[in-house]
Protein backbone atom coordinates (compact mmCIF):
# COMPACT_ATOMS: atom_id res chain seq x y z
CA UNK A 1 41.25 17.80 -18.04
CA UNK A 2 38.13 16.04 -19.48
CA UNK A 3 38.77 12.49 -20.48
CA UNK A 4 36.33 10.88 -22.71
CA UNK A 5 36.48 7.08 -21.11
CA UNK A 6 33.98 4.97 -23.83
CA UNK A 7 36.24 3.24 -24.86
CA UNK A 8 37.93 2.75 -20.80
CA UNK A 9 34.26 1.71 -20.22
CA UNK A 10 33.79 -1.10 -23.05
CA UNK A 11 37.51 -2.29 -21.98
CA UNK A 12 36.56 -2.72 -18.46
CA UNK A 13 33.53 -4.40 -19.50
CA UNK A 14 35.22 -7.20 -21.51
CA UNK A 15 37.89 -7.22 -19.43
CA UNK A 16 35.88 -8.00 -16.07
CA UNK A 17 34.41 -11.19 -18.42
CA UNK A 18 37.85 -13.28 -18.06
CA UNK A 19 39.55 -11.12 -15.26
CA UNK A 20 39.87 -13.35 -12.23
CA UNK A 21 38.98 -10.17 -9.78
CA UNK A 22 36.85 -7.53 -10.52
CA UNK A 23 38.64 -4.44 -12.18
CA UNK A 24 37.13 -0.84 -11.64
CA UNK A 25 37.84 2.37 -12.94
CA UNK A 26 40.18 3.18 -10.31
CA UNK A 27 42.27 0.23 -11.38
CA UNK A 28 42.12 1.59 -14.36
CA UNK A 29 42.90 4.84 -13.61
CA UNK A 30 46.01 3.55 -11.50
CA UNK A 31 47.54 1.46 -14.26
CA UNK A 32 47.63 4.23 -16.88
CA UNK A 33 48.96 6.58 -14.50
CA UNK A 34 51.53 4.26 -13.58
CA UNK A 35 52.43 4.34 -17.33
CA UNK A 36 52.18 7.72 -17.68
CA UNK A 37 54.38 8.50 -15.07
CA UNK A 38 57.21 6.16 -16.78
CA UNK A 39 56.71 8.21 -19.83
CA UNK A 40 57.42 11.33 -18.02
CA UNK A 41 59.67 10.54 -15.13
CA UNK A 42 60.14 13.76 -13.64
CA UNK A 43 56.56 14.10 -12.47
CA UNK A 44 57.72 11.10 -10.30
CA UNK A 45 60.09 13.42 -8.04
CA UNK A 46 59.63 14.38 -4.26
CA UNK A 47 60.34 17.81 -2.47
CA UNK A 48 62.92 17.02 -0.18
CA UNK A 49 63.36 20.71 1.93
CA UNK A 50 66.61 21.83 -0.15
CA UNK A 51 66.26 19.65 -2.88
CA UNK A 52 64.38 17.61 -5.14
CA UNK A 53 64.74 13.70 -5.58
CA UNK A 54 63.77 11.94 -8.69
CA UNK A 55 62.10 8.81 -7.86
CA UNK A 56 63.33 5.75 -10.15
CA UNK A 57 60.73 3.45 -8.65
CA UNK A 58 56.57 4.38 -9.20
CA UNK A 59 55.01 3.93 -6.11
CA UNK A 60 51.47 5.38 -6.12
CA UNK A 61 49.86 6.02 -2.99
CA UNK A 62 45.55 5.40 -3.04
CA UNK A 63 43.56 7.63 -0.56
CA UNK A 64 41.56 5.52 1.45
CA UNK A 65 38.53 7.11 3.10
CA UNK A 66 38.14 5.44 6.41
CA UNK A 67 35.75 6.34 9.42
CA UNK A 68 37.98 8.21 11.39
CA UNK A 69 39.80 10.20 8.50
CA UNK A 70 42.20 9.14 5.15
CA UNK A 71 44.19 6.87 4.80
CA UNK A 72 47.04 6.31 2.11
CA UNK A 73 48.45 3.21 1.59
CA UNK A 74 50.57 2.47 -1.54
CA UNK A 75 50.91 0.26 -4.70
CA UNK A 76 54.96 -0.69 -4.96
CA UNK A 77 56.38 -1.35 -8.60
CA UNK A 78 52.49 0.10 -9.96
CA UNK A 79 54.09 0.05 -13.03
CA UNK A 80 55.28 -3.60 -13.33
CA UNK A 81 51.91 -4.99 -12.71
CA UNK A 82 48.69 -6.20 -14.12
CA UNK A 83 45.36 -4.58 -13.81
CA UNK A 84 44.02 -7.65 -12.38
CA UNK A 85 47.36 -7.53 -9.82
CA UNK A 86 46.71 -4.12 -9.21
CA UNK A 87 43.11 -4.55 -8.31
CA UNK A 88 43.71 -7.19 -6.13
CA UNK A 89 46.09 -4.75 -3.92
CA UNK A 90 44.08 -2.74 -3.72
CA UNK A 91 41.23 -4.11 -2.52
CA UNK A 92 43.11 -6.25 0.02
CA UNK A 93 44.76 -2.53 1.14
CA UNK A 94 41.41 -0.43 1.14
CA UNK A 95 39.98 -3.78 3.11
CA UNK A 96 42.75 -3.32 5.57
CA UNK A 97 42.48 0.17 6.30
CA UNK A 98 38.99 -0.03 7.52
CA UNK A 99 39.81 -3.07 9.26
CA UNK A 100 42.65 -0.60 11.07
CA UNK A 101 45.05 -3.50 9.98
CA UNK A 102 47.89 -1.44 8.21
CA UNK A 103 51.40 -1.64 9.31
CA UNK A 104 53.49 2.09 8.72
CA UNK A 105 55.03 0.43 5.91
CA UNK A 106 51.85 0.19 4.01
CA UNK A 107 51.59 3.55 3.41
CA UNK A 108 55.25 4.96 3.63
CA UNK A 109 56.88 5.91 0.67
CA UNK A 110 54.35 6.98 -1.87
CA UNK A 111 56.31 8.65 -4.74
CA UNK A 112 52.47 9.55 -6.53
CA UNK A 113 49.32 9.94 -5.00
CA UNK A 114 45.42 9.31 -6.64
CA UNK A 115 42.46 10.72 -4.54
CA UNK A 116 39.09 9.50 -6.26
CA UNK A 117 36.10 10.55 -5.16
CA UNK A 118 34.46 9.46 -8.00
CA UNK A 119 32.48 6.79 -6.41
CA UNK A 120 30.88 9.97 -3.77
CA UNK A 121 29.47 11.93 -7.06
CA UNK A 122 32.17 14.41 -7.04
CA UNK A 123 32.35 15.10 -10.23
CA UNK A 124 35.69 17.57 -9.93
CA UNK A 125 37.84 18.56 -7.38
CA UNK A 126 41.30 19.38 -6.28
CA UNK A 127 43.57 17.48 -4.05
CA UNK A 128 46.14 18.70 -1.65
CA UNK A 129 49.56 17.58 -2.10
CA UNK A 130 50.72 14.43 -0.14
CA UNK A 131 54.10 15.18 0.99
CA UNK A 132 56.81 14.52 -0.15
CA UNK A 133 55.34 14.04 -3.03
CA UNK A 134 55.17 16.46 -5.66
CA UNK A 135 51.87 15.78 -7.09
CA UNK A 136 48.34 14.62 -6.46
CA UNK A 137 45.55 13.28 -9.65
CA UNK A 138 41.88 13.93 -8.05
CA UNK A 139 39.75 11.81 -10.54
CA UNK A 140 36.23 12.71 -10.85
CA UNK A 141 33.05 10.40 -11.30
CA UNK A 142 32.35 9.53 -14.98
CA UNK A 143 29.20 11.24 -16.02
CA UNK A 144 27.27 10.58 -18.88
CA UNK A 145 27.02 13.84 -20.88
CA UNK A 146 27.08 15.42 -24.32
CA UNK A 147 30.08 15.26 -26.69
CA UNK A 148 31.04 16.54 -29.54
CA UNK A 149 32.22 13.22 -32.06
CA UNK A 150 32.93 13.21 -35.72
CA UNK A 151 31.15 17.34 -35.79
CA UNK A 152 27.85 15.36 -34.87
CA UNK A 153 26.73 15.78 -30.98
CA UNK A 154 26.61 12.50 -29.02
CA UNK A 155 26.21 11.19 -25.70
CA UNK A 156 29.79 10.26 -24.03
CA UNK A 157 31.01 8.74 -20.73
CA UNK A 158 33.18 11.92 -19.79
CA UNK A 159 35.60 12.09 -16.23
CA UNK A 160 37.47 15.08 -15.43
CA UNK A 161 41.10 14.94 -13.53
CA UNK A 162 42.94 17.51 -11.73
CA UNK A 163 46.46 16.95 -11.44
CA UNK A 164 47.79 19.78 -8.28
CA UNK A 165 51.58 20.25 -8.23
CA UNK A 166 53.83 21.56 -6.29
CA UNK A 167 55.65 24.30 -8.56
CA UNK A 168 59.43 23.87 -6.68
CA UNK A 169 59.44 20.52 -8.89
CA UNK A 170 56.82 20.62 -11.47
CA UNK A 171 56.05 23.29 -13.74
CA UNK A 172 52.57 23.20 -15.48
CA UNK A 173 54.01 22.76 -18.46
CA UNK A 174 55.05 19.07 -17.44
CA UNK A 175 52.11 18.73 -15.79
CA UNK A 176 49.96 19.15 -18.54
CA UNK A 177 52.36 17.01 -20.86
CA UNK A 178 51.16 14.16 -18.20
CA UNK A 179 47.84 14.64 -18.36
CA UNK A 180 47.74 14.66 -22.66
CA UNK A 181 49.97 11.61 -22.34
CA UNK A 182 47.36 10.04 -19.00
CA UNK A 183 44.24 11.42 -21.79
CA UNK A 184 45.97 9.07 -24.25
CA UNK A 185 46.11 6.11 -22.24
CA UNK A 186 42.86 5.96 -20.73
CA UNK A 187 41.08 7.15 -24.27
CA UNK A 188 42.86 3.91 -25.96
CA UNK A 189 43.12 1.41 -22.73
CA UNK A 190 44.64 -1.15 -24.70
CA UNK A 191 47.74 1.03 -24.71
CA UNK A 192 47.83 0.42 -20.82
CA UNK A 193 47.49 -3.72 -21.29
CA UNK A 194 51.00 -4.17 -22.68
């Protein structure tokens, strides 16, 4: 799904004016899907084998690219926090996976899991699956590019996301009611503040 992200992009700007850490698009990204995934709870399930577990806590794992592979550690509660409490997580996880300073229980337990390789100039992709969860967002750089606005053409901040599921849990059908309701979010990021 294309997601136009002006208005994501003039949010983060004011935003990073007062925040006390910097917040990227990836914190972003995290807090809306956080959100999202309260609206629609059963995209927040596992595969467990012989059945299927409905997670009642978000837990979003962030794929870490470190020297010797990926890593995954995971933002508890992701959707009882700030942005600002988010980013700092984050940053203090990514730091510790190259530092090779996780403990197991920084990455057990994902019930979600966000690969971006935005930042690499991967513009689209698709992510495998991180088991037991039942489904993956790859987020895409954001790319200046033409857009249709108001029947006039324009020049828009555009990412693309690809949301991979595993079908024993989630149908596409749910899948792409997530990603309409994620589109939402991130196309009016005030909606993610409150």
């Amino acid at each position: 799904m294309e997601i136009n992200m002006d208005r994501a992009v003039e949010a983060r700007k004011s935003i990073n004016e007062i925040s006390p850490v910097k917040i990227s698009f990836n914190d972003m990204v995290l807090k809306a899907t956080a959100a999202a995934l309260r609206q629609h709870p059963d995209i927040n399930s596992s595969w467990l084998g012989d059945k299927i577990r409905k997670n009642h806590h978000i837990h979003i794992g962030v794929a870490v690219a470190v020297k010797d592979g990926l890593l995954v550690p995971v933002i508890r509660f992701a959707d009882n926090k700030s942005l600002s409490h988010i980013a700092t997580e984050v940053k203090d996880l990514a730091q510790r996976a190259h530092d090779k300073k996780l403990q197991p229980a920084d990455w057990e337990g994902s019930t979600f899991t966000i690969s971006n390789l935005g930042m690499f100039g991967v513009e689209e992709f698709t992510a495998i699956i991180n088991t037991p969860d039942a489904c993956i967002l790859a987020v895409g750089g954001i790319k200046e590019t033409a857009i249709v606005k108001n029947g006039q053409l324009a020049v828009g901040s555009v990412m693309k996301v690809t949301l991979s599921c595993d079908h024993r849990v989630v149908d596409g059908a749910s899948g792409a009611a997530f990603l309409k309701t994620l589109k939402g979010l991130l196309e009016d990021p005030v909606r993610i503040l409150i």
